[in-house]
PDB file of N, CA and C in Angstrom:
ATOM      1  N   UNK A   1     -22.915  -2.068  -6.604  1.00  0.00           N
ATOM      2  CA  UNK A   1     -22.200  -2.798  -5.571  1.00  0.00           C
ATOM      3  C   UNK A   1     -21.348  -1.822  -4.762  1.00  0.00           C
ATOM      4  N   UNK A   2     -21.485  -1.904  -3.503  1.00  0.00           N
ATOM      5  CA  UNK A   2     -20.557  -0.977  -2.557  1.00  0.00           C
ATOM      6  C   UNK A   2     -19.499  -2.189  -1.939  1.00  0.00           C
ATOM      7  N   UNK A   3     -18.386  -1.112  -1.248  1.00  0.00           N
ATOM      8  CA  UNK A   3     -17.326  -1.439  -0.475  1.00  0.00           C
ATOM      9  C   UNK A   3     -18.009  -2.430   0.388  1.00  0.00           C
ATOM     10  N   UNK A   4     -17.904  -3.594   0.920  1.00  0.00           N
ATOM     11  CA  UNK A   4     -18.212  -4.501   1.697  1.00  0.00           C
ATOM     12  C   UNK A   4     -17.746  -4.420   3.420  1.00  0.00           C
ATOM     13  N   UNK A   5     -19.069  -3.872   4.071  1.00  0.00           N
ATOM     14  CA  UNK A   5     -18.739  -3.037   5.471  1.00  0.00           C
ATOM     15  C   UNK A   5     -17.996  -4.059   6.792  1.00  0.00           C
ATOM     16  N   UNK A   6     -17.796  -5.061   6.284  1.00  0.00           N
ATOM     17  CA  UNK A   6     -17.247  -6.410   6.846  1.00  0.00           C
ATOM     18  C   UNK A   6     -15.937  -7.121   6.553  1.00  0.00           C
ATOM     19  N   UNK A   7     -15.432  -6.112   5.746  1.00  0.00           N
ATOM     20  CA  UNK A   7     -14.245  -6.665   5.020  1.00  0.00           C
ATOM     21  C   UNK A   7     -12.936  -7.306   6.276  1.00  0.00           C
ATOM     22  N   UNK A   8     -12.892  -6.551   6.991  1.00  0.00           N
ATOM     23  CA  UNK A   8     -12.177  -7.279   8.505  1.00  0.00           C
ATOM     24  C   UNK A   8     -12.618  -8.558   8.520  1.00  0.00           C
ATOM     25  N   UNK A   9     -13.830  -9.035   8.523  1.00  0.00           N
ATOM     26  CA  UNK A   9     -14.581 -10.233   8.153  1.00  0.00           C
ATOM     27  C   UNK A   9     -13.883 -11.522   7.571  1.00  0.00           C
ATOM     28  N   UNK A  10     -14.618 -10.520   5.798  1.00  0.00           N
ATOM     29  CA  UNK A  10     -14.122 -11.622   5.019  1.00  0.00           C
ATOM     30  C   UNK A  10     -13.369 -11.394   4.513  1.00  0.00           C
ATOM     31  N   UNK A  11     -12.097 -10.593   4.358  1.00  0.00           N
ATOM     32  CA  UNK A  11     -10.905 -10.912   3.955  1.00  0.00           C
ATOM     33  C   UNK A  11      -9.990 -10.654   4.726  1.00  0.00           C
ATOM     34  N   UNK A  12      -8.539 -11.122   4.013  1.00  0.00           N
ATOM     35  CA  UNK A  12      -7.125 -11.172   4.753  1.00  0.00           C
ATOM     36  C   UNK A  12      -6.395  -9.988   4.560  1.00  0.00           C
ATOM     37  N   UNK A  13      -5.509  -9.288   5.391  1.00  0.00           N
ATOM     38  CA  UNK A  13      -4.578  -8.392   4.933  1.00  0.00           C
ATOM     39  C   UNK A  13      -3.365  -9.186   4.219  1.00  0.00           C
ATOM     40  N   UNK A  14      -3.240  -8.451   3.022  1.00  0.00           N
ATOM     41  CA  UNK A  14      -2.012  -9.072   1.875  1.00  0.00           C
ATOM     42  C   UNK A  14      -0.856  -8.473   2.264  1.00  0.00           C
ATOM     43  N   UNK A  15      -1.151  -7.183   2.119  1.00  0.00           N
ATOM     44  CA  UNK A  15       0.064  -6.350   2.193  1.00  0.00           C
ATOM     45  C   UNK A  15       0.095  -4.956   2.941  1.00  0.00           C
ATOM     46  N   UNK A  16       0.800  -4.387   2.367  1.00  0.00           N
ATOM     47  CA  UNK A  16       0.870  -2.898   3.301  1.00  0.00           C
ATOM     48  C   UNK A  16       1.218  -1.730   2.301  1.00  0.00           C
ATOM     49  N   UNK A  17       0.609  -0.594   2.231  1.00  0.00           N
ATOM     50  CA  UNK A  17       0.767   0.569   1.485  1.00  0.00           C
ATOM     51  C   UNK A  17       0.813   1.634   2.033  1.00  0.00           C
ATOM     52  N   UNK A  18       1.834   2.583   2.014  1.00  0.00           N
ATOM     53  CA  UNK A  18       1.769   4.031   2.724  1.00  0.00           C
ATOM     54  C   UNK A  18       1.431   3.579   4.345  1.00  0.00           C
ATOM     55  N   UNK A  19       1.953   3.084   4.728  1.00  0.00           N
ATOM     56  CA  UNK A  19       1.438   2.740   6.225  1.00  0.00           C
ATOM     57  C   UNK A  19       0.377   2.410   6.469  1.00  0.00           C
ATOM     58  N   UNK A  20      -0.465   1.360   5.644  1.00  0.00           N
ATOM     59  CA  UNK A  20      -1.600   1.306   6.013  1.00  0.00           C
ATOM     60  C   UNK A  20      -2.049  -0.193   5.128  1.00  0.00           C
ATOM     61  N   UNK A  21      -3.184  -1.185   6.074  1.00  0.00           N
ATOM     62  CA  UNK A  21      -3.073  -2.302   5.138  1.00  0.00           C
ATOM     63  C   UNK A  21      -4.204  -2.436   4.237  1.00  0.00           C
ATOM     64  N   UNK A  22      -3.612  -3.526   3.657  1.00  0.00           N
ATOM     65  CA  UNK A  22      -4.297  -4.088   1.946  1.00  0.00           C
ATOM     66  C   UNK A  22      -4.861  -5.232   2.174  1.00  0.00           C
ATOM     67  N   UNK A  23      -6.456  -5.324   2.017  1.00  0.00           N
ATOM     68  CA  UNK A  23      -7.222  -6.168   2.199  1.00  0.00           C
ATOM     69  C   UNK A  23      -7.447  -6.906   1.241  1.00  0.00           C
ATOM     70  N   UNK A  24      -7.125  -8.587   0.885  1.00  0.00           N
ATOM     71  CA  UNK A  24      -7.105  -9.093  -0.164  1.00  0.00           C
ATOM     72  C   UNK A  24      -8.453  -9.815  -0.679  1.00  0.00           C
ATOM     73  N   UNK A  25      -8.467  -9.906  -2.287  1.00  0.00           N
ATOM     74  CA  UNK A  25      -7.340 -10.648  -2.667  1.00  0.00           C
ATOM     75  C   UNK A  25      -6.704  -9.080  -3.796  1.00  0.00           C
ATOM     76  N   UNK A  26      -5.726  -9.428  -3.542  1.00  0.00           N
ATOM     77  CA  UNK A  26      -4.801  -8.563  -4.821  1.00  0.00           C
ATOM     78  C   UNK A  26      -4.294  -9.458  -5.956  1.00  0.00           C
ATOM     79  N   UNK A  27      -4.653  -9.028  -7.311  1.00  0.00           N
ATOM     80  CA  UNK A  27      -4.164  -9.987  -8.638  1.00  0.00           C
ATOM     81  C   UNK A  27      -3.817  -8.579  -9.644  1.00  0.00           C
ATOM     82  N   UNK A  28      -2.722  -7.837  -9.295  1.00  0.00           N
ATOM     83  CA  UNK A  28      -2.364  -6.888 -10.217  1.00  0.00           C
ATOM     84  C   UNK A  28      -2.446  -7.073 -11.701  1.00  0.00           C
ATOM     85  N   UNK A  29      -2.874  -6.027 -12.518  1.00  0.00           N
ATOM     86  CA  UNK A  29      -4.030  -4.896 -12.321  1.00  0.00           C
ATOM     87  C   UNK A  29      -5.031  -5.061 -12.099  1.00  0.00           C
ATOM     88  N   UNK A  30      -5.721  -6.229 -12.457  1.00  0.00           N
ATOM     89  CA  UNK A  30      -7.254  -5.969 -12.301  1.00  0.00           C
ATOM     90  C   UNK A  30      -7.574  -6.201 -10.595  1.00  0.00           C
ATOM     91  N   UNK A  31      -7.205  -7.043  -9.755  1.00  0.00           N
ATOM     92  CA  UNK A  31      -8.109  -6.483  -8.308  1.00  0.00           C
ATOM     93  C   UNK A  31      -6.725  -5.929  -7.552  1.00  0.00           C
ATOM     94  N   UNK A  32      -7.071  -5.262  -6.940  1.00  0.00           N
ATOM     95  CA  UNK A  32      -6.587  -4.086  -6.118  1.00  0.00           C
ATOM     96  C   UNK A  32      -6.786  -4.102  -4.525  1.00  0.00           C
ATOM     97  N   UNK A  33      -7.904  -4.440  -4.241  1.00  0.00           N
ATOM     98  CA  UNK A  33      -8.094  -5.087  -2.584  1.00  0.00           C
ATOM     99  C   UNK A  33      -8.654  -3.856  -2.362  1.00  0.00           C
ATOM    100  N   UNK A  34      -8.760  -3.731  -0.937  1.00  0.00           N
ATOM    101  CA  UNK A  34      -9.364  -2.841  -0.167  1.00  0.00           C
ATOM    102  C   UNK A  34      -7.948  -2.163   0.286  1.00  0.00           C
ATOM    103  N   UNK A  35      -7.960  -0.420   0.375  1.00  0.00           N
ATOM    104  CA  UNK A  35      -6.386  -0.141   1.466  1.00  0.00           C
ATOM    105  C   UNK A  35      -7.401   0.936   2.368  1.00  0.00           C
ATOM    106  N   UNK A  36      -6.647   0.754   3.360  1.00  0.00           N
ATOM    107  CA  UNK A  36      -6.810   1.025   4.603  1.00  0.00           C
ATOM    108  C   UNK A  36      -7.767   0.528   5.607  1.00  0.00           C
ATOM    109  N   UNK A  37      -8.116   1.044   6.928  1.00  0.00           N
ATOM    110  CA  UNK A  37      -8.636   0.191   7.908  1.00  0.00           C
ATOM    111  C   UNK A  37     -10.382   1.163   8.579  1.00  0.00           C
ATOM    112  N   UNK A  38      -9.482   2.237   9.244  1.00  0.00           N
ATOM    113  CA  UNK A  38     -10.431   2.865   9.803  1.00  0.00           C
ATOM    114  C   UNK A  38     -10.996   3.715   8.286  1.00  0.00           C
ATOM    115  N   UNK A  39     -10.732   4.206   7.570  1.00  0.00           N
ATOM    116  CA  UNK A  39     -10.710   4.738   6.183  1.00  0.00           C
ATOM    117  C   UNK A  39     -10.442   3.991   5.108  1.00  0.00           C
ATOM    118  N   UNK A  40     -11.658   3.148   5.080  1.00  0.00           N
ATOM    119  CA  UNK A  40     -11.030   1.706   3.788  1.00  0.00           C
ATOM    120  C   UNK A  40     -11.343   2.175   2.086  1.00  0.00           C
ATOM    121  N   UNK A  41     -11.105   1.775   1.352  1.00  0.00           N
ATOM    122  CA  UNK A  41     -10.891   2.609   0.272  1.00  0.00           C
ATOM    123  C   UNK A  41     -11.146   1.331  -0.783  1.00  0.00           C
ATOM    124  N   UNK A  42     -12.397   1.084  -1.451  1.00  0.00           N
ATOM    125  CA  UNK A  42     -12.285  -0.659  -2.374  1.00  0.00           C
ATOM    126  C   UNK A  42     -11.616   0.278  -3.828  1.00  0.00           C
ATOM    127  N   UNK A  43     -10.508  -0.213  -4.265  1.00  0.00           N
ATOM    128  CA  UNK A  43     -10.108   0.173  -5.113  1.00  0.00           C
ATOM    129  C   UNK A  43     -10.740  -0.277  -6.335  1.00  0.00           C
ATOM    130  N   UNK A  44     -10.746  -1.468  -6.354  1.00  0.00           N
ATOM    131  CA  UNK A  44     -11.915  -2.264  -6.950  1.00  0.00           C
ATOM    132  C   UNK A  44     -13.368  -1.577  -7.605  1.00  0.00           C
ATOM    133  N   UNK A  45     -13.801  -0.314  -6.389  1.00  0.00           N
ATOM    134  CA  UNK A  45     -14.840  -0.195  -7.017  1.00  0.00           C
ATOM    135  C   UNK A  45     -14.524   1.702  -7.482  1.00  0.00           C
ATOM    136  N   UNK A  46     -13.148   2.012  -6.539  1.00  0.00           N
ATOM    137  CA  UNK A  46     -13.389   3.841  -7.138  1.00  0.00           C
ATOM    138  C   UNK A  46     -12.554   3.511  -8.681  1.00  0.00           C
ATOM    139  N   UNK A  47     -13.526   4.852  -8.871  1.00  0.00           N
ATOM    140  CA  UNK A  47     -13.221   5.026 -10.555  1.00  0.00           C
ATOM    141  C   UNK A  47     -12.781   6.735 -10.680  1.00  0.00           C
ATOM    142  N   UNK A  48     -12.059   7.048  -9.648  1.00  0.00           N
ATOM    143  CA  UNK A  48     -11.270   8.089  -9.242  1.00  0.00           C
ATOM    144  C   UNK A  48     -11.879   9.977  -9.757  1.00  0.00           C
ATOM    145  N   UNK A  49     -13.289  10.092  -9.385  1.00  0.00           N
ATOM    146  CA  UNK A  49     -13.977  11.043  -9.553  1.00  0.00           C
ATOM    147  C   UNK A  49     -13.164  12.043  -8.691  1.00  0.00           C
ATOM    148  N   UNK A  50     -12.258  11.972  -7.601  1.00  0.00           N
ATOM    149  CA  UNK A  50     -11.986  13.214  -7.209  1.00  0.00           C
ATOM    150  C   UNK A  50     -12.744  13.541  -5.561  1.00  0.00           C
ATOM    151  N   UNK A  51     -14.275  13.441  -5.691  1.00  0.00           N
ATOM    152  CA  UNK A  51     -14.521  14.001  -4.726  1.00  0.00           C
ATOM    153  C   UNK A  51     -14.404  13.817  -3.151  1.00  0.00           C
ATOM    154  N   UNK A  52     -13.792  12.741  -2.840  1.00  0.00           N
ATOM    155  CA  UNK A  52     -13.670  13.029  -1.198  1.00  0.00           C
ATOM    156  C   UNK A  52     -12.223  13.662  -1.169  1.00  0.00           C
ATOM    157  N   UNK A  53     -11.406  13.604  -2.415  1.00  0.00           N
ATOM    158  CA  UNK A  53      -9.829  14.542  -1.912  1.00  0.00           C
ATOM    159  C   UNK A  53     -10.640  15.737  -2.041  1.00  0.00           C
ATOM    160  N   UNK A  54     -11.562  16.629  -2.580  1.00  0.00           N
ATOM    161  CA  UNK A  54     -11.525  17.389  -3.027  1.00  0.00           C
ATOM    162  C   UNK A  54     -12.531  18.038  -1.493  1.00  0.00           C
ATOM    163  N   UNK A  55     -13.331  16.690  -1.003  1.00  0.00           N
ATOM    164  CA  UNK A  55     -14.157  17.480   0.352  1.00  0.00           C
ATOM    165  C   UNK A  55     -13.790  16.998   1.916  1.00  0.00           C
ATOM    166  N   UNK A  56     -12.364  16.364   1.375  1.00  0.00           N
ATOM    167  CA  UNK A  56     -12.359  16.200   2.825  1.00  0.00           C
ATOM    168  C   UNK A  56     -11.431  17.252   3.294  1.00  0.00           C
ATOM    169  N   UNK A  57     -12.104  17.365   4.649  1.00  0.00           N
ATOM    170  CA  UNK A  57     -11.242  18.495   5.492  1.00  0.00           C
ATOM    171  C   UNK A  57     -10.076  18.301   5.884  1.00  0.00           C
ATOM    172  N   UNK A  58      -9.316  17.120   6.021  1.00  0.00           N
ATOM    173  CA  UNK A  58      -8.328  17.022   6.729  1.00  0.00           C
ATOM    174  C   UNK A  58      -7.402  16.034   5.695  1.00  0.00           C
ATOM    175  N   UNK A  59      -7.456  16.309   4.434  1.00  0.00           N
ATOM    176  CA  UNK A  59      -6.226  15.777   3.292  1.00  0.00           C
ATOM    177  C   UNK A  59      -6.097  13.982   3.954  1.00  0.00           C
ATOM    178  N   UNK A  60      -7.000  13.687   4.036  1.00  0.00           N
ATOM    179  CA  UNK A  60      -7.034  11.630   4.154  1.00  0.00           C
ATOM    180  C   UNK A  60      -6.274  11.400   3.174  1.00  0.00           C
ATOM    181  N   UNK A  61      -7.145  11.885   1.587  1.00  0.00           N
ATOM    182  CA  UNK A  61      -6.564  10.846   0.351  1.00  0.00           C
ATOM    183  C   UNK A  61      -5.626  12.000  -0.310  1.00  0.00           C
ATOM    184  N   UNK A  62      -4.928  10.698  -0.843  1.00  0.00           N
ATOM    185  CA  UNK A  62      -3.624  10.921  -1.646  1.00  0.00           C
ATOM    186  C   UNK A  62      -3.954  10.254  -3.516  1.00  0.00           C
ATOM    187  N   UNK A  63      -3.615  10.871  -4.224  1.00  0.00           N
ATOM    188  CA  UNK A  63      -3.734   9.987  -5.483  1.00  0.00           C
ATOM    189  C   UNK A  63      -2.877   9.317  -5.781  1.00  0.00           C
ATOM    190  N   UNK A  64      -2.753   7.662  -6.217  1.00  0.00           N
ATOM    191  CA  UNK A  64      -1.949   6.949  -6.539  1.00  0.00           C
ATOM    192  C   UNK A  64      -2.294   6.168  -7.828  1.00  0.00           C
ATOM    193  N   UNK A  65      -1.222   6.087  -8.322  1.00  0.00           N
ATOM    194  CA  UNK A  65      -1.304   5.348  -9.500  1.00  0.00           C
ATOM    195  C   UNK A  65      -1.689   3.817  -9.739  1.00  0.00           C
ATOM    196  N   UNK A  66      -2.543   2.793 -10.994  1.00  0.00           N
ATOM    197  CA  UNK A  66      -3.226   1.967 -10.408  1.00  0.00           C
ATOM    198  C   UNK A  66      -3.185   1.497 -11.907  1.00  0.00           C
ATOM    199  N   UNK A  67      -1.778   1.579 -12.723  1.00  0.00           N
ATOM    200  CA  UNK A  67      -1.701   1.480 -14.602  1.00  0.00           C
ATOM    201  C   UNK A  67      -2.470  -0.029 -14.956  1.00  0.00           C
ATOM    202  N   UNK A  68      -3.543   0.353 -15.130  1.00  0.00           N
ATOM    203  CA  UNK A  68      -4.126  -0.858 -16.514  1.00  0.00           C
ATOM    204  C   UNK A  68      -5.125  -1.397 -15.200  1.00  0.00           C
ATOM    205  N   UNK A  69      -5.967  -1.274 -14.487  1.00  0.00           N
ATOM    206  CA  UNK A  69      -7.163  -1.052 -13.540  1.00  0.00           C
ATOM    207  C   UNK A  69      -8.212  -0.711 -14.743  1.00  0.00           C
ATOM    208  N   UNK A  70      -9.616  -1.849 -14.657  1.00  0.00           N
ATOM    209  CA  UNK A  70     -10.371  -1.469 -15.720  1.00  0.00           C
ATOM    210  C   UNK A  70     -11.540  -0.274 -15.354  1.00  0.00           C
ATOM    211  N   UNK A  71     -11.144   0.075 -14.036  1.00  0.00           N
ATOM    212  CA  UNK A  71     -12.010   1.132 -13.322  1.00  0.00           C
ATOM    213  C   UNK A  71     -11.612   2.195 -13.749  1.00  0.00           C
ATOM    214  N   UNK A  72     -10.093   2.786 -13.146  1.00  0.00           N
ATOM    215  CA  UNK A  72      -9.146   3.465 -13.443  1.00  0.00           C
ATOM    216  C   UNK A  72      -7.830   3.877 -13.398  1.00  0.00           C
ATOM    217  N   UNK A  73      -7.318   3.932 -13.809  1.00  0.00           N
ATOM    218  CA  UNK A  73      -5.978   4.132 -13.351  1.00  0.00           C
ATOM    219  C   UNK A  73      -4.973   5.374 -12.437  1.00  0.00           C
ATOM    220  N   UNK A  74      -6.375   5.620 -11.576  1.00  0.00           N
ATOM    221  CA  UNK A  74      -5.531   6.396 -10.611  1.00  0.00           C
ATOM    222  C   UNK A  74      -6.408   5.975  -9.819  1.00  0.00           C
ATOM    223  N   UNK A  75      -6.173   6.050  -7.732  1.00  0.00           N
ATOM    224  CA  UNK A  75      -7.351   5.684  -6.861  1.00  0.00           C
ATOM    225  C   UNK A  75      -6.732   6.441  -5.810  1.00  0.00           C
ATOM    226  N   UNK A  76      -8.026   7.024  -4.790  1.00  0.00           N
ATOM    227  CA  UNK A  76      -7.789   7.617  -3.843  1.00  0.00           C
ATOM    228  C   UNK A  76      -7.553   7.066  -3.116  1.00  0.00           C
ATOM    229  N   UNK A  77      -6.075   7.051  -2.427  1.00  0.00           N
ATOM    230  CA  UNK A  77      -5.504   5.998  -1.149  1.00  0.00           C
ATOM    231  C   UNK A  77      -5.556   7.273   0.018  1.00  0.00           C
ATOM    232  N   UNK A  78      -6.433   6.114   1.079  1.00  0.00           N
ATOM    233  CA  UNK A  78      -6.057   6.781   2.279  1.00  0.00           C
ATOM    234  C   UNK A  78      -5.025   6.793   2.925  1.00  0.00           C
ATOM    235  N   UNK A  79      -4.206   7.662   2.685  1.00  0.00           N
ATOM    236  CA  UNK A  79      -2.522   7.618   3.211  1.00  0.00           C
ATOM    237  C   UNK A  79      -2.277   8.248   4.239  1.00  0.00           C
ATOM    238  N   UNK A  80      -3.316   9.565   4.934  1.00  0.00           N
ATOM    239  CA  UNK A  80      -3.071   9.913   6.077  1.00  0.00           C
ATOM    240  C   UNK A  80      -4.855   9.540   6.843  1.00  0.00           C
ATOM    241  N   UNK A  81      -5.105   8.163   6.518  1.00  0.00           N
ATOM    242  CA  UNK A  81      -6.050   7.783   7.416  1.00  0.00           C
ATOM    243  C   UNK A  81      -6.297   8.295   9.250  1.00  0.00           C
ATOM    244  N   UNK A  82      -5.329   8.444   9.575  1.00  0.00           N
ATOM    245  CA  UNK A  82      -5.156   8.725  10.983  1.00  0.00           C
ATOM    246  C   UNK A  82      -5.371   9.921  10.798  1.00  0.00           C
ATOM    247  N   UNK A  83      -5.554  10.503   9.787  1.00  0.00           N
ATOM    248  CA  UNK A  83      -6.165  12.049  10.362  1.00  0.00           C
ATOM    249  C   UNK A  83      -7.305  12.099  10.370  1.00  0.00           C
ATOM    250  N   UNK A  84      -8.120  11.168  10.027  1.00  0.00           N
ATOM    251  CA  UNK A  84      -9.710  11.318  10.005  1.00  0.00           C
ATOM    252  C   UNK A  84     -10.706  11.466  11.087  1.00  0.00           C
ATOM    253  N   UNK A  85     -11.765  12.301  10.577  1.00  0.00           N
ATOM    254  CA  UNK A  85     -12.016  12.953  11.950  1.00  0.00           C
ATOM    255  C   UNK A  85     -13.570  13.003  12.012  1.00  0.00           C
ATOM    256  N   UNK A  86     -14.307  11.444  11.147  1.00  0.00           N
ATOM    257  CA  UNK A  86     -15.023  11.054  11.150  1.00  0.00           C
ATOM    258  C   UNK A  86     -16.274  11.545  10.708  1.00  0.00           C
ATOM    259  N   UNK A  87     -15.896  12.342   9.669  1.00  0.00           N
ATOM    260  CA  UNK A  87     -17.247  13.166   9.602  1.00  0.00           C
ATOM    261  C   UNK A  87     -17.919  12.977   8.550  1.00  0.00           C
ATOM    262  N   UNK A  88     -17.692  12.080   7.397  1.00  0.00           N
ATOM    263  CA  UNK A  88     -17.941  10.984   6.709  1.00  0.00           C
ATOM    264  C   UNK A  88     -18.613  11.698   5.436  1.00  0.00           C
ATOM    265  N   UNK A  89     -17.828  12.922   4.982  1.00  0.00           N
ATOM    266  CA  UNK A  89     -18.256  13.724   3.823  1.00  0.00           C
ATOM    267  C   UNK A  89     -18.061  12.397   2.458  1.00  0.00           C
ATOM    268  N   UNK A  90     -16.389  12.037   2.876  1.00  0.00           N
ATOM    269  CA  UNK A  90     -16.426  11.231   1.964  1.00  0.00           C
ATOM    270  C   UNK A  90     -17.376   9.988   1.482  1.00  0.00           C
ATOM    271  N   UNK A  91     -17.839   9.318   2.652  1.00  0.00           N
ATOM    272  CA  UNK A  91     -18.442   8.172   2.020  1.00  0.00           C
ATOM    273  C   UNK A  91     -19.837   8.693   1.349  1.00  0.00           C
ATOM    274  N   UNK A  92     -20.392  10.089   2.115  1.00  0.00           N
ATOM    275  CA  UNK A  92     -21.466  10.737   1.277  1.00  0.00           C
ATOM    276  C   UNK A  92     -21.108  11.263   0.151  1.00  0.00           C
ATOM    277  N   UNK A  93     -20.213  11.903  -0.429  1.00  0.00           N
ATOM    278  CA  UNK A  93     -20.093  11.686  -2.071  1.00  0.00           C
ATOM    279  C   UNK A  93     -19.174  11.026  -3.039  1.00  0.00           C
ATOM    280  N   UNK A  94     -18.670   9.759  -2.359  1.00  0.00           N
ATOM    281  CA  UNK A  94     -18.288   8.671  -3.404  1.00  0.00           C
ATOM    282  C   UNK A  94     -19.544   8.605  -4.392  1.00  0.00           C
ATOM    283  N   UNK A  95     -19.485   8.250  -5.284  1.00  0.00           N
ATOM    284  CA  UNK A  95     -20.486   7.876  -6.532  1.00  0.00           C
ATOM    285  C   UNK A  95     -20.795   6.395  -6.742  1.00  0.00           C
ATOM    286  N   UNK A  96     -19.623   5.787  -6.102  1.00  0.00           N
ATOM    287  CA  UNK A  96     -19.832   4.353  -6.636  1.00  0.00           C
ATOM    288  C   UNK A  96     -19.741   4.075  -5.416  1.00  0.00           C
ATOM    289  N   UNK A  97     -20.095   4.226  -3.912  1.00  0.00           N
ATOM    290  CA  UNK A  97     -19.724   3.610  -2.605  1.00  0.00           C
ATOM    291  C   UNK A  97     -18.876   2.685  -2.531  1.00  0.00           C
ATOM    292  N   UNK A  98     -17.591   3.285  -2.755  1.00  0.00           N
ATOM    293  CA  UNK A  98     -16.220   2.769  -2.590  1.00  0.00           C
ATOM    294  C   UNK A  98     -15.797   3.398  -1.256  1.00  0.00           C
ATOM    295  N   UNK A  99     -16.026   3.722  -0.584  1.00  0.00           N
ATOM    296  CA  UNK A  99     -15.435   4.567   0.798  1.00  0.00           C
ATOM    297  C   UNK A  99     -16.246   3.783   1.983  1.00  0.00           C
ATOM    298  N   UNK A 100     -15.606   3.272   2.939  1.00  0.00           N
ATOM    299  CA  UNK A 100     -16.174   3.093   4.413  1.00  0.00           C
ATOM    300  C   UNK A 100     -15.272   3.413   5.377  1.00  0.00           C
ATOM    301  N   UNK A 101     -15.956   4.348   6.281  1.00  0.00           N
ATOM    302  CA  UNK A 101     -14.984   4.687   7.539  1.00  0.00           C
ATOM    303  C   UNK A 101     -16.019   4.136   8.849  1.00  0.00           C
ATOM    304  N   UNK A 102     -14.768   3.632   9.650  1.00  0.00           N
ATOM    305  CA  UNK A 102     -15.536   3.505  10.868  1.00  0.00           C
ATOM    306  C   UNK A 102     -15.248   3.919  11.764  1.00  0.00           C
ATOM    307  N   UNK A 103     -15.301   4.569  12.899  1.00  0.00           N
ATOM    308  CA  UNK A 103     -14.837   4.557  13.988  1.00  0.00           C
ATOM    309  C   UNK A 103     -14.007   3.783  14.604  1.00  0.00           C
ATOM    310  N   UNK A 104     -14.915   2.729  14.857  1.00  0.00           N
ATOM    311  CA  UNK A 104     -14.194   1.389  15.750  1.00  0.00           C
ATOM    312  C   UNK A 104     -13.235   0.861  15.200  1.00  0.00           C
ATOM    313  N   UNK A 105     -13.244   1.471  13.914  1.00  0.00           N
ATOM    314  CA  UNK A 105     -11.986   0.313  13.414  1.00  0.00           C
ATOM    315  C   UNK A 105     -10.741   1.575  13.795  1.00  0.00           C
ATOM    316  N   UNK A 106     -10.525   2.581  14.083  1.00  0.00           N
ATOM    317  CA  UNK A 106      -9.685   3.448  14.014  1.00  0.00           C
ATOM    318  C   UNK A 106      -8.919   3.139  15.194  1.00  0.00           C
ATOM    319  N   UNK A 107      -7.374   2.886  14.835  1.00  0.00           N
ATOM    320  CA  UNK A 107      -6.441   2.791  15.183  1.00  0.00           C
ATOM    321  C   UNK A 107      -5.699   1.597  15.404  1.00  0.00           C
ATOM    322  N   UNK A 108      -6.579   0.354  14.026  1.00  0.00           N
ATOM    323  CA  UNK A 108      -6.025  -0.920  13.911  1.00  0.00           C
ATOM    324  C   UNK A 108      -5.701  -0.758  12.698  1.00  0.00           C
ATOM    325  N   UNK A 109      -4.513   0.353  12.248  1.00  0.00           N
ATOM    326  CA  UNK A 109      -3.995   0.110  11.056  1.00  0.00           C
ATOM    327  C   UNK A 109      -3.016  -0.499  10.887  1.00  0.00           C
TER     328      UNK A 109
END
């Protein structure tokens, strides 16, 4: 199962994190929502392998803590989403297609 490329769609923004919003539903710990917009991030589905902090060029994700998540308990939040510069290393090596960036959605955070 991947990040759901419609989530503007079908869900609501709950809340707000690091400047950036939280696509619901949120039921702490176990669902987590989607965070961010142009750089959406299903927390839900990363299980915090590391690799888009580790290949993206321009420091997007941040690690945040996520205690008692049956995925994991840490997740890559896009916290400097606005730096993204579309070149979509990340959503090519998520493992579990937890990452969607779009263009169009950039700059409705």
């Amino acid at each position: 199962m991947a990040i759901d490329p419609e989530f503007e769609q079908n869900r609501e923004i709950v809340d707000e994190h690091e400047g950036h919003d939280v696509w619901g539903p949120v039921e702490e710990p176990d669902e987590l929502g989607i965070h961010g917009t142009h750089v959406a991030v299903d927390f839900d589905l990363c299980i915090a392998d590391g690799a888009c902090l580790e290949d993206c060029p321009v420091d997007v994700f941040e690690w945040v803590d996520s205690p008692d998540h049956p995925e994991s308990e840490i997740k890559a939040d896009p916290a400097e989403e606005a730096q993204c510069i579309d070149c979509m290393l990340c959503v090519d090596v998520c493992p579990v297609d937890a990452i969607d960036v779009d263009a169009g959605r950039a700059g409705r955070t």
